[in-house]
C-alpha atoms as a PDB file:
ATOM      1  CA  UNK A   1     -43.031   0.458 -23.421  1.00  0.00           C
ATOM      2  CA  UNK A   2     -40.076  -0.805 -25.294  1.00  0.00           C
ATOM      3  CA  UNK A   3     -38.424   2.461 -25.336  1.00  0.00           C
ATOM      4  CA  UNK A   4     -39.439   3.586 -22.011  1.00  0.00           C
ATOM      5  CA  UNK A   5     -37.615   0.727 -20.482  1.00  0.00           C
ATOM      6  CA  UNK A   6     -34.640   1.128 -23.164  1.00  0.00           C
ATOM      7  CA  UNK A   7     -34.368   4.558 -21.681  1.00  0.00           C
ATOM      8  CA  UNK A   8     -34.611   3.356 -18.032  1.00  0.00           C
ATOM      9  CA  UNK A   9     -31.955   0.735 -18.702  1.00  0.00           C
ATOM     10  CA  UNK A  10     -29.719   3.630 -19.861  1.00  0.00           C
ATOM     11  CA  UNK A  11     -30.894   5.720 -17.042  1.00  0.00           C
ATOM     12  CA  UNK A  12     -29.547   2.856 -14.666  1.00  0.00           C
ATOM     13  CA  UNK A  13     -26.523   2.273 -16.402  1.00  0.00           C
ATOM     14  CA  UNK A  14     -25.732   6.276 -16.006  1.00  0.00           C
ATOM     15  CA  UNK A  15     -26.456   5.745 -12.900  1.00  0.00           C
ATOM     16  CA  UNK A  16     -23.960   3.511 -12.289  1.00  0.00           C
ATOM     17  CA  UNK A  17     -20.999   4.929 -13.979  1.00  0.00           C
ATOM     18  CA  UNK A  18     -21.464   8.876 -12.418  1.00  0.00           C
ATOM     19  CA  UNK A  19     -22.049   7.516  -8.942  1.00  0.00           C
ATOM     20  CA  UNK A  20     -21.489   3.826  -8.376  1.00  0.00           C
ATOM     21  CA  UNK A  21     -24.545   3.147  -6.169  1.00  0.00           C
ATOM     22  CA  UNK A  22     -27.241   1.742  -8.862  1.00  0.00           C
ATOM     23  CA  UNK A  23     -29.568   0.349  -6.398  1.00  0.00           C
ATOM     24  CA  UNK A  24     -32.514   3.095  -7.037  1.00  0.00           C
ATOM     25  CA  UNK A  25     -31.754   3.052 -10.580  1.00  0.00           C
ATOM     26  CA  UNK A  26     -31.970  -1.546 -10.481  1.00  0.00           C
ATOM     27  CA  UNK A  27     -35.361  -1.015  -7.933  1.00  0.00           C
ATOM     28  CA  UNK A  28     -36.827   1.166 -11.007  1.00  0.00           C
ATOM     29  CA  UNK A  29     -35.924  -1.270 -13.611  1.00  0.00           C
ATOM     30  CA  UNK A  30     -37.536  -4.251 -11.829  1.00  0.00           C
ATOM     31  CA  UNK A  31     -40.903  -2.100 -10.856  1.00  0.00           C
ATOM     32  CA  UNK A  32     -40.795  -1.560 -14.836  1.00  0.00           C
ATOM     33  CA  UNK A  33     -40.354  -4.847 -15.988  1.00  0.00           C
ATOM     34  CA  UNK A  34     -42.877  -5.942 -13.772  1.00  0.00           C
ATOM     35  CA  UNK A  35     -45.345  -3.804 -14.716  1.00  0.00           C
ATOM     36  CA  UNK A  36     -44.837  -4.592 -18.456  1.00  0.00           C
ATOM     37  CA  UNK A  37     -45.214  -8.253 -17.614  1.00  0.00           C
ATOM     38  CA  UNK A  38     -47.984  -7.471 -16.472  1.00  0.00           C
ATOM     39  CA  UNK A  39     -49.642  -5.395 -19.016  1.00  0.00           C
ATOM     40  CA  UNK A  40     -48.566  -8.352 -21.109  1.00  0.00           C
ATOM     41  CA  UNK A  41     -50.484 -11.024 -18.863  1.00  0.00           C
ATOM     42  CA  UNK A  42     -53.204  -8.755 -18.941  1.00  0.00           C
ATOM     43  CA  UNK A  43     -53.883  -7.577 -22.598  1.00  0.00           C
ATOM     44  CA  UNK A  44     -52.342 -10.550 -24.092  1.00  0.00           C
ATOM     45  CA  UNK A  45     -51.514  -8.457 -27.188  1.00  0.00           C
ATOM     46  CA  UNK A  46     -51.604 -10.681 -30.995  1.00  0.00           C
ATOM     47  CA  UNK A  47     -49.181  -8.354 -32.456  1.00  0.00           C
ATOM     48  CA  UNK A  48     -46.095 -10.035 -33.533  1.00  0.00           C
ATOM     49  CA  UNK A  49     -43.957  -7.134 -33.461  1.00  0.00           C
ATOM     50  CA  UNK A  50     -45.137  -6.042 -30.379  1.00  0.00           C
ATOM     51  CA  UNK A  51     -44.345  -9.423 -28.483  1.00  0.00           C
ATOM     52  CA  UNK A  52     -41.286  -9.655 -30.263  1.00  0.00           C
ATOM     53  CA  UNK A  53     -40.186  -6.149 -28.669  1.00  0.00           C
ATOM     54  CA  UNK A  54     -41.035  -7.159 -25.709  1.00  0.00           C
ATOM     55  CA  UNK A  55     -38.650 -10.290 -25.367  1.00  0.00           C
ATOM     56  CA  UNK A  56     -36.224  -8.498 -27.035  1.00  0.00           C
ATOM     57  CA  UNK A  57     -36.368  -6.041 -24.546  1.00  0.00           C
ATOM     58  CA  UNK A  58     -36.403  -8.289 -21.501  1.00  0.00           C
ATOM     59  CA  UNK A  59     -33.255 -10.631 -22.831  1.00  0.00           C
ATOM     60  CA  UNK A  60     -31.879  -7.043 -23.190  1.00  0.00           C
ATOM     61  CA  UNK A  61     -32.788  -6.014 -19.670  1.00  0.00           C
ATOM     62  CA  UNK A  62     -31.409  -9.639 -18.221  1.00  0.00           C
ATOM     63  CA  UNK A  63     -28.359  -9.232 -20.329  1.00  0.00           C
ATOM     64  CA  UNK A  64     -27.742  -5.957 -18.901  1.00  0.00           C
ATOM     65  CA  UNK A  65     -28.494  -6.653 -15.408  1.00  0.00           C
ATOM     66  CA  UNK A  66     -26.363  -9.656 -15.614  1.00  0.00           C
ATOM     67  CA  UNK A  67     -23.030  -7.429 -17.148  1.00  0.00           C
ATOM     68  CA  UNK A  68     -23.926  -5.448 -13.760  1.00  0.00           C
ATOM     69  CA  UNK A  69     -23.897  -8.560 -11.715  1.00  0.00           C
ATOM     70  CA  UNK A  70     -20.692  -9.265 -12.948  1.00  0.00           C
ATOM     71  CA  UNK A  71     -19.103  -5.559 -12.885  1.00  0.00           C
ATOM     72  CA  UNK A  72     -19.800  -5.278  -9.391  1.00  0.00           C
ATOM     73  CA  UNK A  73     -18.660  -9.398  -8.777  1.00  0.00           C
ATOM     74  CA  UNK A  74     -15.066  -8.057 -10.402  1.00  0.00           C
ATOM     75  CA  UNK A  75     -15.047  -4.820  -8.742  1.00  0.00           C
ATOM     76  CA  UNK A  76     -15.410  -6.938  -5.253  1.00  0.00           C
ATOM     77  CA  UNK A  77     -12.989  -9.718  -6.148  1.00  0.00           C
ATOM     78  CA  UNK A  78     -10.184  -6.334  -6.985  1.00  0.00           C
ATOM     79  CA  UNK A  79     -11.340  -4.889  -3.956  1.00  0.00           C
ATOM     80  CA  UNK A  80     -10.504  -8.037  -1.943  1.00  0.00           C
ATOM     81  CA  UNK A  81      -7.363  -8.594  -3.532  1.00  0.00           C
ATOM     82  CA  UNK A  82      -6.408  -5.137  -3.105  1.00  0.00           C
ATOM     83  CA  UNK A  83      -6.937  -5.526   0.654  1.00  0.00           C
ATOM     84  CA  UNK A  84      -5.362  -8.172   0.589  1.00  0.00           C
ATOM     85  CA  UNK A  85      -2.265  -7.236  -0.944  1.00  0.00           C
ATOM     86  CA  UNK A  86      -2.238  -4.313   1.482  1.00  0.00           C
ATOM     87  CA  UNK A  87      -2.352  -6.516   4.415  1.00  0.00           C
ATOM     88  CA  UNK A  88       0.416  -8.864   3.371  1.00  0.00           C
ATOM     89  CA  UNK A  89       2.634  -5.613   2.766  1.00  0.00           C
ATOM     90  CA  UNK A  90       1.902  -4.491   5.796  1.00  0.00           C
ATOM     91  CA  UNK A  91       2.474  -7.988   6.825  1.00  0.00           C
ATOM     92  CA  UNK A  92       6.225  -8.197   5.564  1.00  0.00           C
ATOM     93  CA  UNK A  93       6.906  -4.402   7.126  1.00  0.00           C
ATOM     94  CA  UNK A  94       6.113  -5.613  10.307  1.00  0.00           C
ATOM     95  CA  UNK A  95       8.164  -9.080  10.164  1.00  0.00           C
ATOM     96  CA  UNK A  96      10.739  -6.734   9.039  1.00  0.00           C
ATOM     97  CA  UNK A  97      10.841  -4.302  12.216  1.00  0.00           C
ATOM     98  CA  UNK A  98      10.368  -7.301  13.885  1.00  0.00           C
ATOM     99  CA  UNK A  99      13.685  -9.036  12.913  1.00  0.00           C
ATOM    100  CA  UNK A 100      14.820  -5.322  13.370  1.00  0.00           C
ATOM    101  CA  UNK A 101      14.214  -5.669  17.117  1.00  0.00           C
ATOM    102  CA  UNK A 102      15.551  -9.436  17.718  1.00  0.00           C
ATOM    103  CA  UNK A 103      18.402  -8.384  16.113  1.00  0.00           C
ATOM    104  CA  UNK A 104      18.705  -5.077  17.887  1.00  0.00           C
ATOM    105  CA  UNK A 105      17.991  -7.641  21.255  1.00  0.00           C
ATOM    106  CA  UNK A 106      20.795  -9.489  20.296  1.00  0.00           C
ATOM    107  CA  UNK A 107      23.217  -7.307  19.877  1.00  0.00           C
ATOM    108  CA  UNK A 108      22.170  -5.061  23.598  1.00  0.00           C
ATOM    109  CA  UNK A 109      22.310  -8.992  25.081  1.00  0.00           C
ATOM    110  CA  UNK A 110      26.023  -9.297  23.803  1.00  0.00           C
ATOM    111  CA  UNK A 111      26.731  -5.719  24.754  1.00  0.00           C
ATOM    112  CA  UNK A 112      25.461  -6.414  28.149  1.00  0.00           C
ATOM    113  CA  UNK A 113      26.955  -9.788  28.762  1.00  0.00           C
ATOM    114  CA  UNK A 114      30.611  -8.374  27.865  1.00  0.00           C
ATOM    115  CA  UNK A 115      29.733  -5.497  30.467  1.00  0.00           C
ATOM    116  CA  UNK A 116      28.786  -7.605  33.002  1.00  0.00           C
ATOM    117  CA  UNK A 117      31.963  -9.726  32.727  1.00  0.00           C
ATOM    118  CA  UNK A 118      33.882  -6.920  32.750  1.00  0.00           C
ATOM    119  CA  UNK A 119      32.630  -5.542  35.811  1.00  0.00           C
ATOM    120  CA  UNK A 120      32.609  -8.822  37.165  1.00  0.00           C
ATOM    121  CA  UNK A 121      36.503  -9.060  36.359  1.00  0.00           C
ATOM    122  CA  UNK A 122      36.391  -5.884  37.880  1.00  0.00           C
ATOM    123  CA  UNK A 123      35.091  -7.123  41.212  1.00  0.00           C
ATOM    124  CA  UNK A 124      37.808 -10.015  41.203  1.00  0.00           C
ATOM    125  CA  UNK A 125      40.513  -7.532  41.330  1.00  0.00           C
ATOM    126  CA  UNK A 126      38.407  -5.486  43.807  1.00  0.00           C
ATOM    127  CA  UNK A 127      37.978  -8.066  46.155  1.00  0.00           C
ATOM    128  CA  UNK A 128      41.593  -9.012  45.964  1.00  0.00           C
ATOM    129  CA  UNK A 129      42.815  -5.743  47.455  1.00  0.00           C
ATOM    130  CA  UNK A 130      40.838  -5.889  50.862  1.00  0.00           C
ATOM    131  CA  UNK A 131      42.450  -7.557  53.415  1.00  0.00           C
ATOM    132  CA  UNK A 132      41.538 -11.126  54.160  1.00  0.00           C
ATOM    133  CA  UNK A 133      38.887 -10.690  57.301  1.00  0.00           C
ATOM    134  CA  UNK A 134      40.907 -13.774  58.738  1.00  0.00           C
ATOM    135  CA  UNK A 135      44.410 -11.812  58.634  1.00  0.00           C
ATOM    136  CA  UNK A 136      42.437  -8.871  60.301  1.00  0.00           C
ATOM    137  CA  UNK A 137      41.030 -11.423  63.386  1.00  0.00           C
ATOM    138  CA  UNK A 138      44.349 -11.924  64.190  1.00  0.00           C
ATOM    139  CA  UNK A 139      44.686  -8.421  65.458  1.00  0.00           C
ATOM    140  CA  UNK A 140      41.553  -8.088  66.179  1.00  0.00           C
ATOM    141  CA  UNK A 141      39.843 -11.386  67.431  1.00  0.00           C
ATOM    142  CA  UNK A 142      35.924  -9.876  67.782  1.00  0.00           C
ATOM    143  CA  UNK A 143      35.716  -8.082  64.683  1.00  0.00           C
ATOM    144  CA  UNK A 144      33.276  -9.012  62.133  1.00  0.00           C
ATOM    145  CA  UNK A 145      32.552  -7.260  58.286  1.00  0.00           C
ATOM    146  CA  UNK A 146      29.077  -7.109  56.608  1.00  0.00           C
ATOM    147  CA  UNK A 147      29.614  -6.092  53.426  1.00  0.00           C
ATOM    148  CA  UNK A 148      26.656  -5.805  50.851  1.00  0.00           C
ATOM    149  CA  UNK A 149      27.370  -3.350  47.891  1.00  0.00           C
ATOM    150  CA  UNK A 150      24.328  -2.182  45.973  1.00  0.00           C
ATOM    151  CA  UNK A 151      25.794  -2.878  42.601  1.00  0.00           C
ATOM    152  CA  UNK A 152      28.748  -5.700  41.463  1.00  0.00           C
ATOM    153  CA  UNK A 153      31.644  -3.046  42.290  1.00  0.00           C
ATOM    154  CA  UNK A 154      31.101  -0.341  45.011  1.00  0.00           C
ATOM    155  CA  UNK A 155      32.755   2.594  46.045  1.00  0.00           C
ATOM    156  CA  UNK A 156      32.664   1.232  49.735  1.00  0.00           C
ATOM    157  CA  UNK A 157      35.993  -0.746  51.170  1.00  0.00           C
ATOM    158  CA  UNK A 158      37.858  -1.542  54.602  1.00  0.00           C
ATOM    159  CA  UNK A 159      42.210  -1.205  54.732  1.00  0.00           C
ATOM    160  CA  UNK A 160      43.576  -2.598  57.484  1.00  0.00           C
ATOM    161  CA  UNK A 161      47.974  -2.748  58.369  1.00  0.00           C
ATOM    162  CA  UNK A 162      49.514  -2.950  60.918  1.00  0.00           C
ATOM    163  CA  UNK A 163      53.104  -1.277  61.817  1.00  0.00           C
ATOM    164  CA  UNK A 164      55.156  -1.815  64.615  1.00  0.00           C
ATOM    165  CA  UNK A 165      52.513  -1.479  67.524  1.00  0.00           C
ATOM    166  CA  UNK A 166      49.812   0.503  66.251  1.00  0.00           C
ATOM    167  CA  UNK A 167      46.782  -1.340  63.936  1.00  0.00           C
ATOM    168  CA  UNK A 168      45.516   1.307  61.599  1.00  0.00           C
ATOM    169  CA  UNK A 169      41.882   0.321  60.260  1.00  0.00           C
ATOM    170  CA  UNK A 170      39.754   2.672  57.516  1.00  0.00           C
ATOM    171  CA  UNK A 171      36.384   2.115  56.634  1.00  0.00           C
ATOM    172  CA  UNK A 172      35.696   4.488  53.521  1.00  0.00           C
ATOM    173  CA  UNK A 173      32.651   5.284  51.449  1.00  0.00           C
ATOM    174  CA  UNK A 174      34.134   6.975  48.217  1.00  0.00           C
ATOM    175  CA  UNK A 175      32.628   9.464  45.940  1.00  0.00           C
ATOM    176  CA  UNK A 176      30.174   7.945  43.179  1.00  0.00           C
ATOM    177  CA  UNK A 177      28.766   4.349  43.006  1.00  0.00           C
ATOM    178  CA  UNK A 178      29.431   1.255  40.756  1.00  0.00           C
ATOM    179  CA  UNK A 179      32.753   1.645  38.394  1.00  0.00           C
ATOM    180  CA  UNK A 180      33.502   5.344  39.080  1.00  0.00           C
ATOM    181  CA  UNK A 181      33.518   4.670  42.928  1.00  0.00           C
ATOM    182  CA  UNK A 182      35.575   1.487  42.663  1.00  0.00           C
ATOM    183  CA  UNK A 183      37.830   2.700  40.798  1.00  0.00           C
ATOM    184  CA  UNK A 184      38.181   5.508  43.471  1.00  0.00           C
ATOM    185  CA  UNK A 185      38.752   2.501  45.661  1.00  0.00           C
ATOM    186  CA  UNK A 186      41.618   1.439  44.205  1.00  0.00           C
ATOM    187  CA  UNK A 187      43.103   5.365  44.644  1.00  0.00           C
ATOM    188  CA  UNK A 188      42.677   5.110  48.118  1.00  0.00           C
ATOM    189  CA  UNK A 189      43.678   1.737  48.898  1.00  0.00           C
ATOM    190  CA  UNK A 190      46.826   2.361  47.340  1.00  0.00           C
ATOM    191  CA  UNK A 191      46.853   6.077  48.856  1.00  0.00           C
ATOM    192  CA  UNK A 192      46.705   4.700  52.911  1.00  0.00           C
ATOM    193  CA  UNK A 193      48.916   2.138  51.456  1.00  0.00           C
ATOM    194  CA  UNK A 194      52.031   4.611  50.149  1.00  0.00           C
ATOM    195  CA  UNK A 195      51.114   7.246  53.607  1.00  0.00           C
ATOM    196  CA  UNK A 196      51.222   4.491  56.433  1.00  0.00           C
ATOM    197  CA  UNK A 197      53.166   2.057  55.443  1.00  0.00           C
ATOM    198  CA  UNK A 198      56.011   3.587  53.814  1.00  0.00           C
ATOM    199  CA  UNK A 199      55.739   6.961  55.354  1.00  0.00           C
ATOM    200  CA  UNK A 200      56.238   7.663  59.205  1.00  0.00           C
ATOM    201  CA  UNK A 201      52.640   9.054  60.021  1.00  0.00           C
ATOM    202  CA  UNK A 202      50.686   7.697  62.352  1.00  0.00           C
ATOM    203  CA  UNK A 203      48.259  10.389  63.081  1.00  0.00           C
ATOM    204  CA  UNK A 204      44.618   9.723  61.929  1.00  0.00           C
ATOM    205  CA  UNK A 205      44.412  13.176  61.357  1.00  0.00           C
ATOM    206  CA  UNK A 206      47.495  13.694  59.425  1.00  0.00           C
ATOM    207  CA  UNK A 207      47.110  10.585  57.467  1.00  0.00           C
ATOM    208  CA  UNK A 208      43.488  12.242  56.105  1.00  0.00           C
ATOM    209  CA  UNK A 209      45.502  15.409  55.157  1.00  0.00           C
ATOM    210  CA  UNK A 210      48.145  13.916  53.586  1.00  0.00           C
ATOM    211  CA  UNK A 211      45.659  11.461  51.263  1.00  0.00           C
ATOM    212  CA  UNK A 212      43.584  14.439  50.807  1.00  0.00           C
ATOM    213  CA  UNK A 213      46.586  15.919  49.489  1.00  0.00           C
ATOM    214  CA  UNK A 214      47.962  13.333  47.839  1.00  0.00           C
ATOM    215  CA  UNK A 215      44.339  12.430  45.989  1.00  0.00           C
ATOM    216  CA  UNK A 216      44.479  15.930  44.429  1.00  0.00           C
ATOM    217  CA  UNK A 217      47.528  15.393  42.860  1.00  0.00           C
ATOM    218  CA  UNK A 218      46.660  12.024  41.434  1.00  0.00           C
ATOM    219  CA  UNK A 219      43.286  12.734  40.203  1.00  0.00           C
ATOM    220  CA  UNK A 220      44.569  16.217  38.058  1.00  0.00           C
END
């Protein structure tokens, strides 16, 4: 008995090692330690030796079950602080791509703040080259503007003079929207500007040819 359970001990212990699920190898342990208990309740043996085996070999088998207990207690308690580990390094990447962002955020918020004021500047200057609507109503006494660009600067403007008799008015819708068509604004208010007013021309359709004209030169 003693040696059959020494070799099922080492059987389990085999077990263990080669493929680290002992469970069928602990079930056959206990099944054989029971049943030598209870040969032992049963024949009730007088040997000395015999009985002496047989505690031996059950402190043995408690020892060895308890060094088990406690492999597999220190295997889980590595296993958690693996995981753990893991997790708080994957913890600290993330606060880092998160401080990434913010800072990322921070710097697109300042980017787009200095934009903004730019164009806003922009729209200053715009504004201040249309005619006042009030100068215009004194010419022109029924004439009302609704003006409602998409964006802070538009391509779209009114130019109003007026020399000797005649009142020249333009509405004009320029190429391209936002900077690129006020900018383009500013070409033609400063185009009708230099043909009408110090030029001679006061026919609408020579006026177009000679901005046309004009505009080609300016923009190459």
């Amino acid at each position: 008995w003693v040696s059959f359970l020494i070799m099922c001990l080492g059987g389990n212990i085999l077990h263990t090692v080669l493929t680290q699920k002992a469970v069928m190898g602990r079930l056959m342990v206990a099944i054989y330690v029971g049943i030598l208990v209870v040969c032992n309740i049963l024949i009730r043996p007088k040997n000395d030796w015999y009985m002496m085996a047989v505690y031996v070999g059950a402190i043995a088998t408690t020892g060895l079950l308890f060094v088990e207990i406690l492999l597999q207690l220190s295997k889980a308690l590595f296993n958690e602080r693996f995981h753990k580990s893991e997790i708080e390094d994957q913890r600290n990447k993330v606060e880092e791509q998160r401080a990434i962002i913010e800072r990322k955020n921070l710097e697109l918020e300042k980017t787009y703040l200095h934009i903004t004021d730019s164009i806003k500047y922009a729209k200053r200057i715009q504004t201040a080259l249309v005619p006042l609507e009030e100068k215009i109503k004194k010419d022109v006494p029924d004439i009302f503007f609704l003006n409602r660009p998409k964006e802070i600067v538009s391509g779209d403007f009114y130019w109003f003079t007026k020399k000797n008799n005649y009142l020249f008015l333009a509405v004009a819708d320029c190429t391209g929207h936002g900077v690129s068509g006020a900018i383009m604004t500013v070409i033609g208010n400063n185009l009708l500007s230099s043909v009408i007013n110090e030029g001679k021309i006061i026919s609408p359709a020579q006026i177009l040819d000679e901005v046309d004209h004009r505009l080609t030169q300016t923009i190459q």
